[in-house]
Every structure is written in structure tokens, then in C-alpha cells.
Protein backbone atom coordinates (compact mmCIF):
# COMPACT_ATOMS: atom_id res chain seq x y z
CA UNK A 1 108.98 25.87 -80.37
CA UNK A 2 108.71 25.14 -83.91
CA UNK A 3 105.65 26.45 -84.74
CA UNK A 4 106.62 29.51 -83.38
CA UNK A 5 109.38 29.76 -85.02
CA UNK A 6 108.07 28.72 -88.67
CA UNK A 7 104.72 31.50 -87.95
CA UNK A 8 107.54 33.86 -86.70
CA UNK A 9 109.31 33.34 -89.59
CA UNK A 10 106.38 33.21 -92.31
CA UNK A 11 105.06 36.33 -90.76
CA UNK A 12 108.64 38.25 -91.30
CA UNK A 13 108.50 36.93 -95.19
CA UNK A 14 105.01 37.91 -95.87
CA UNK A 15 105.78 41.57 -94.64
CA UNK A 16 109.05 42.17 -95.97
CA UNK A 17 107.39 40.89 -99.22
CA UNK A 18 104.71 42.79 -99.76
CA UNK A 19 106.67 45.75 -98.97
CA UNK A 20 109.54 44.73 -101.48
CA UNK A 21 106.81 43.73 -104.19
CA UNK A 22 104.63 47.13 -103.67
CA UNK A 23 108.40 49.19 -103.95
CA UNK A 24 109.21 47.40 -107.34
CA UNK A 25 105.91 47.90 -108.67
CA UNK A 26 106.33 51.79 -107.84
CA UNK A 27 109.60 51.61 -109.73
CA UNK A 28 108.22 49.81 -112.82
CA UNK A 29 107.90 52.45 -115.81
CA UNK A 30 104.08 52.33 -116.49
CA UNK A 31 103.42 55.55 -118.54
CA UNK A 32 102.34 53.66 -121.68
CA UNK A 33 99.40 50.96 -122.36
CA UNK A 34 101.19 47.40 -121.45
CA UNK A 35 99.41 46.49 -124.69
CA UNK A 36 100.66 49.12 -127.13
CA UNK A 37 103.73 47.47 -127.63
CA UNK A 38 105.25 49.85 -129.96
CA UNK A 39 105.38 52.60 -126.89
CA UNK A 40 105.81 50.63 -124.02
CA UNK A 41 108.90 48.81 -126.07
CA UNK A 42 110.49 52.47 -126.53
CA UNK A 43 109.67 52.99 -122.62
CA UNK A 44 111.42 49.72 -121.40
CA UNK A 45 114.44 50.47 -123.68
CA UNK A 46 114.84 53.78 -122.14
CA UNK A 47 114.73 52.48 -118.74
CA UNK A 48 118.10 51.75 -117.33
CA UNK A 49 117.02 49.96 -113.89
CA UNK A 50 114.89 47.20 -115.56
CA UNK A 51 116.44 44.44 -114.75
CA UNK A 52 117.30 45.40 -110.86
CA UNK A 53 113.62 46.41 -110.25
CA UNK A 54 112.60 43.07 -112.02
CA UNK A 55 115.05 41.20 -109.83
CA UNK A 56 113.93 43.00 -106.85
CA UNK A 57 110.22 41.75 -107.42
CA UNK A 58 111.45 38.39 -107.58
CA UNK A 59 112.90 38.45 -104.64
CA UNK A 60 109.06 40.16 -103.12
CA UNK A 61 107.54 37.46 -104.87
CA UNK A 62 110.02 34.65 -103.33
CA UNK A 63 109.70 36.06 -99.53
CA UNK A 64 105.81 36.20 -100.00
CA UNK A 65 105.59 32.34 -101.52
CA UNK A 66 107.36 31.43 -98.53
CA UNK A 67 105.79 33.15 -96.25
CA UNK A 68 102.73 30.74 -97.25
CA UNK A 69 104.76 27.84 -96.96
CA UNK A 70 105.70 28.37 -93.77
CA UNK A 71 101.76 29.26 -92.45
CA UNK A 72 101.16 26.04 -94.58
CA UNK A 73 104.15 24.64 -92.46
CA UNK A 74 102.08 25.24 -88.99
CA UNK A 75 99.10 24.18 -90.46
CA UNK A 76 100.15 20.75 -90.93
CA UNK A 77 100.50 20.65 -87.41
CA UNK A 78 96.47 20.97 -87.16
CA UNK A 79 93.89 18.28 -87.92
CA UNK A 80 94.63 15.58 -90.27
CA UNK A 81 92.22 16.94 -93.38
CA UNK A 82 93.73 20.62 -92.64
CA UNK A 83 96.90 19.30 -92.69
CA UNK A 84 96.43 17.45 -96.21
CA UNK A 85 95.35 20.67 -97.67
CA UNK A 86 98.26 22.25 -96.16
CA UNK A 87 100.64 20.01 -98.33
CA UNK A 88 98.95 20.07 -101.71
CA UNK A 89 98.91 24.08 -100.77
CA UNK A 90 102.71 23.68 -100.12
CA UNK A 91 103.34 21.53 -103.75
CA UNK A 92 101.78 24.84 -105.49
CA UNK A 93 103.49 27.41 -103.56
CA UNK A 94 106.80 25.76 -105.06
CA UNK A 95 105.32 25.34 -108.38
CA UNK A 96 104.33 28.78 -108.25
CA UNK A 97 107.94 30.19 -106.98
CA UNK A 98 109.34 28.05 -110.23
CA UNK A 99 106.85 29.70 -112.48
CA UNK A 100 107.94 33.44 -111.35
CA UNK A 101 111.65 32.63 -111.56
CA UNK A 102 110.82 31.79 -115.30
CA UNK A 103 109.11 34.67 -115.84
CA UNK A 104 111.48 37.31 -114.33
CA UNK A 105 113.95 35.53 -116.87
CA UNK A 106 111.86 36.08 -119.25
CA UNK A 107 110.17 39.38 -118.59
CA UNK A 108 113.42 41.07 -116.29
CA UNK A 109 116.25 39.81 -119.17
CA UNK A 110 114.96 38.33 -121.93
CA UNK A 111 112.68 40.99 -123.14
CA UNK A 112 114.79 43.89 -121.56
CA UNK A 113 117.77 42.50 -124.08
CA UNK A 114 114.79 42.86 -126.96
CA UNK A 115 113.94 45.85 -126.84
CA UNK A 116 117.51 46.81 -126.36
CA UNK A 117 117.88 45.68 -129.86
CA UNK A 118 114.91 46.91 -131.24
CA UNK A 119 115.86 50.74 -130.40
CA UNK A 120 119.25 50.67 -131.82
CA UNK A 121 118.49 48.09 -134.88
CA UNK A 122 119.25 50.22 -137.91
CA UNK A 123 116.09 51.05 -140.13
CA UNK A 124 116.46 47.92 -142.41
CA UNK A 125 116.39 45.36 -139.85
CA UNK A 126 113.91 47.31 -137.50
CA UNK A 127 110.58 45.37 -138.58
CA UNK A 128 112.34 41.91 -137.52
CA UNK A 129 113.97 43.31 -134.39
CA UNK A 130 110.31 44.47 -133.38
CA UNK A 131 108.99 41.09 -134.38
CA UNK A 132 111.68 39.09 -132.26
CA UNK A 133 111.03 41.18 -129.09
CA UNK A 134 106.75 40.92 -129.68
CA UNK A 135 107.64 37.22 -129.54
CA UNK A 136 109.34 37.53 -125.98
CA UNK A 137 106.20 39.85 -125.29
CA UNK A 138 104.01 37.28 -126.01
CA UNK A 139 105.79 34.41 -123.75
CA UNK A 140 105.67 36.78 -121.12
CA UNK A 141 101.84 36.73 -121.16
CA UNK A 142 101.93 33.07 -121.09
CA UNK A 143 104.20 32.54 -118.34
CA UNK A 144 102.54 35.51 -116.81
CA UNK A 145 99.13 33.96 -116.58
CA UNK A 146 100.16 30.69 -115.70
CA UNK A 147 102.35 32.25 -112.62
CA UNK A 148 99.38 34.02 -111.43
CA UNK A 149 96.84 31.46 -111.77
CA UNK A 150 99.05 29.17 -109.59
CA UNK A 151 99.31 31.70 -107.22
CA UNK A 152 95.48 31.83 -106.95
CA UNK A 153 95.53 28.06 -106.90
CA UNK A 154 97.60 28.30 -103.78
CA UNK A 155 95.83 30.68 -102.12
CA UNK A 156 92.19 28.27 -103.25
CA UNK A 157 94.30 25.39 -101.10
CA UNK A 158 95.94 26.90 -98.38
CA UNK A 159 92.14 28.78 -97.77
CA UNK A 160 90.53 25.62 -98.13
CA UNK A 161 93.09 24.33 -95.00
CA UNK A 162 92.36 27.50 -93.12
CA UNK A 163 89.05 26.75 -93.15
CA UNK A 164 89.22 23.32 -91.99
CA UNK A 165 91.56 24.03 -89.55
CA UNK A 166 92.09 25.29 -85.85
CA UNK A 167 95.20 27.37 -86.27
CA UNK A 168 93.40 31.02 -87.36
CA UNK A 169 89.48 31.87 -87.50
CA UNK A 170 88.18 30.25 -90.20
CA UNK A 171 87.31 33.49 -92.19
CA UNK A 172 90.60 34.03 -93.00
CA UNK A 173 90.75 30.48 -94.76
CA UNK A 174 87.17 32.24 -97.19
CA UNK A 175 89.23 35.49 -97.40
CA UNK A 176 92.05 33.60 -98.73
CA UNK A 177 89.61 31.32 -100.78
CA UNK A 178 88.23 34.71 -102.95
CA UNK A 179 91.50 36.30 -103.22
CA UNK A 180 92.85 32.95 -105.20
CA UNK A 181 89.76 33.29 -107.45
CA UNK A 182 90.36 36.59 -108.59
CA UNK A 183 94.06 35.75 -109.31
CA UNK A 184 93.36 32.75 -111.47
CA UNK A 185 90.47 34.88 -112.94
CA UNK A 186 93.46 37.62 -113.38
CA UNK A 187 95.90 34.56 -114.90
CA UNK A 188 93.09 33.90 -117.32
CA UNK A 189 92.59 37.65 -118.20
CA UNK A 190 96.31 38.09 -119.11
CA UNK A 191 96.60 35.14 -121.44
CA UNK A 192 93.40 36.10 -123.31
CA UNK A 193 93.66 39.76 -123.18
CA UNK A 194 97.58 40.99 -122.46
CA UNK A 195 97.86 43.14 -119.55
CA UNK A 196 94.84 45.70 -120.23
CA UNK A 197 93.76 46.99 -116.69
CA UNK A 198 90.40 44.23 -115.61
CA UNK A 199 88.28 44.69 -112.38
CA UNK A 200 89.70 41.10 -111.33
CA UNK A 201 93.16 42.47 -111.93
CA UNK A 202 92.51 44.84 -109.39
CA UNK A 203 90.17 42.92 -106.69
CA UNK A 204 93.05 40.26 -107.16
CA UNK A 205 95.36 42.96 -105.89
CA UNK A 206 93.34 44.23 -103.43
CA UNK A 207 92.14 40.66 -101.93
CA UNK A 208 95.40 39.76 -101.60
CA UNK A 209 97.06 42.54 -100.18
CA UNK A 210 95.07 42.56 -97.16
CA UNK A 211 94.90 39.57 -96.61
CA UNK A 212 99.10 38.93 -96.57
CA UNK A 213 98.61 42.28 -93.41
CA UNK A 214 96.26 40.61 -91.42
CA UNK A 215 97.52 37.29 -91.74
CA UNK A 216 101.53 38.14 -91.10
CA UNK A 217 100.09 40.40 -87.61
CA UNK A 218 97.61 37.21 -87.09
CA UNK A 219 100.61 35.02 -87.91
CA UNK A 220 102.96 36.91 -85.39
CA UNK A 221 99.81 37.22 -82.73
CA UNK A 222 99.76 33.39 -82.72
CA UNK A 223 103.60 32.67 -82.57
CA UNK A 224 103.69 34.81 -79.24
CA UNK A 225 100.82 32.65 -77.86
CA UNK A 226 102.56 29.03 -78.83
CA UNK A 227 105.75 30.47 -77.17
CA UNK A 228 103.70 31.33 -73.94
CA UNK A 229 102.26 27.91 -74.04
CA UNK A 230 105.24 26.12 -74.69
CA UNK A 231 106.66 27.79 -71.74
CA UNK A 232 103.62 27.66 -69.51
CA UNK A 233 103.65 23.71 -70.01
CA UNK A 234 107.52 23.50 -68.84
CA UNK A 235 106.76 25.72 -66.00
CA UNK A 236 104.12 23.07 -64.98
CA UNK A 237 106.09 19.97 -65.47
CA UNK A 238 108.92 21.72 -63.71
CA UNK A 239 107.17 22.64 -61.04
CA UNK A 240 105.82 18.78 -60.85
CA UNK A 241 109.46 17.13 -60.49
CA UNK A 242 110.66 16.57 -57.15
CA UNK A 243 112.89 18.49 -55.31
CA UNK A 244 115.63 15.74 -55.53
CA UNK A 245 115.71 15.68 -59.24
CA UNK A 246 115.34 19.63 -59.08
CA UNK A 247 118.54 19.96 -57.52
């Protein structure tokens, strides 16, 4: 019963995730190059939901970190190497979740508050206004890249326990293994390079986005067939008892 209920539950939070994350990113104002900061600045200031669509891909983010820990919760269940990997997969999942928190902070108030003051800074104080909120810009790359490179470090473990598991096929477990590559490679990008568009940027996305559908239907799939199990294996031992105890 409790793996069906933690796949049951992973599989909800992977969904409902993706599908918060993919409406925030719609809502994100993304007319300007993310690296031309003196347009994209002027853009975020005149953008009055930034905070609530920042908040709202936190909380994406959140359901979609702990939709691994919970498939990471099942796995442990498994064989004792898969269920190692599960664990250090877990550990980075949290460290991960802290890292985005930060960042929304950072990225959702911090620089939102910036900018603010940047746009209506009177024309003497303008250059240090512009300097304070390129500063915020520039922590936000760094938290940015570290966030994203332990999400691909997560996704490296909890492929590795796929993979040496019996939960799921074991392609799932390489699928999950290449999509964490391509988000550390997409961490890296971003601290080197700001947030100018990259091929691993987008396989990252791409990788990953799949792979949370199949693995939340997979997920679900395999929480149905624990449940009839479960309640094959009580019909049995039922059906074993004698009539005295029965009754």
C-alpha cells in the first residue's frame, strides 16, 4: 500500500508540475534578449504580475522536485544498490528545492524591487540604480546555474537507480541519465554565458519534459499494478484461513 500510494502521489506532483511550470513560463515577459539588460530591466519594471508568476513557478518547480522524491521513495524499496542511488538522488532533490527557493527570492523579489527603482530613480542617481539592480542580475545567474546543475545532478542519480533497478524498464533510468547532462551542461551555460538561448538549453528542456509525461503515466501504470497485487496477495491468504477463524 505504500508504494502505491507514494507512485500515486509522485505521479500527481510531476503532472501538476509540469503543467504549473510550462503556464508560468508562458506568462514570463520574454520580448527582450535576457542579456540586454538595459531592455529587459525596462520590460520587468513594466510588468505588474512578476512576482505571482515567479511564485507560481516555484511552486511548479516544488511539485516536480517532489514528484522525484517520491519515485526515489519507491525505488528504495528495490534492490539494495538501486536503493542507495535512490537516497543520494533524494539528498539532491532537497538540495535542489533549497537552491530554487533562493533563487525565486532572488530573481521573483529581489530583482523585481531593482528594477522598480531603476525606472523611477531620478536622472542623477540612475547610473547607480542600474548598477545595484545588474548586481542582483548577476546573482541570479549564479544561483541560476547552480539550481539547474543540481537538478541535472538529480536526474544523473535517480537515472543511475532506474537503471539498476526493477521498478520501471531500465531505459527510462538512460533517458533520465541524458536529460541531467544537458541540465548541468545548461547550469554551466548560464553562469558562463547569462541566459543567451544554447542548444543544451533547449535539449535540457526537451529531455526533461518528456521524460516527467512518461514517467508520471509509467508512475501511475505501476501504482495500479502494486494495488492489484497487494490485494491479490490478501485475497490468497484469506482464502487460506480456516473457516473458524473466517467467521
Amino acid at each position: 500500500m505504500y508504494e502505491r500510494a507514494i507512485l500515486r502521489i509522485g505521479a500527481v506532483c510531476l503532472g501538476v508540475g509540469l503543467i504549473t511550470v510550462a503556464v508560468s513560463e508562458a506568462l514570463h515577459p520574454a520580448r527582450e534578449d535576457p542579456n540586454n539588460n538595459p531592455l529587459v530591466f525596462a520590460e520587468y519594471a513594466a510588468d505588474g504580475d512578476w512576482t505571482t508568476v515567479h511564485l507560481g513557478a516555484l511552486a511548479g518547480a516544488l511539485l516536480l522536485i517532489g514528484g522525484l522524491v517520491a519515485l526515489c521513495g519507491a525505488l528504495v524499496r528495490g534492490p539494495a544498490i538501486s536503493a542507495a542511488w535512490a537516497g543520494l538522488a533524494s539528498a539532491s532533490a532537497i538540495t535542489a528545492a533549497a537552491a530554487y527557493g533562493v533563487l525565486q527570492v532572488v530573481d521573483g523579489v529581489a530583482l523585481k524591487r531593482a528594477v522598480d527603482a531603476w525606472a523611477v530613480a531620478p536622472p542623477g542617481e540612475k547610473s547607480a540604480a542600474f548598477t545595484a539592480a545588474e548586481t542582483v542580475r548577476w546573482t541570479e545567474y549564479g544561483l541560476n546555474g547552480l539550481t539547474f546543475s543540481l537538478v541535472g545532478l538529480t536526474l544523473v542519480l535517480t537515472g543511475v537507480a532506474l537503471m539498476l533497478g526493477d521498478r520501471f524498464p531500465r531505459w527510462l533510468g538512460a533517458w533520465a541519465f541524458a536529460a541531467g547532462l544537458a541540465n548541468g551542461v545548461k547550469g554551466l551555460g548560464v553562469a558562463y554565458d547569462g541566459f543567451a538561448a544554447s542548444l543544451p538549453g533547449l535539449v535540457a528542456l526537451v529531455l526533461f519534459g518528456t521524460w516527467i509525461i512518461v514517467m508520471s503515466v509509467l508512475m501511475w501504470r505501476r501504482s495500479t499494478q502494486a494495488f492489484a497485487g497487494t490485494a491479490g496477495t490478501a485475497r490468497g491468504a484469506l482464502a487460506g484461513t480456516p473457516r473458524s477463524v473466517v467467521s
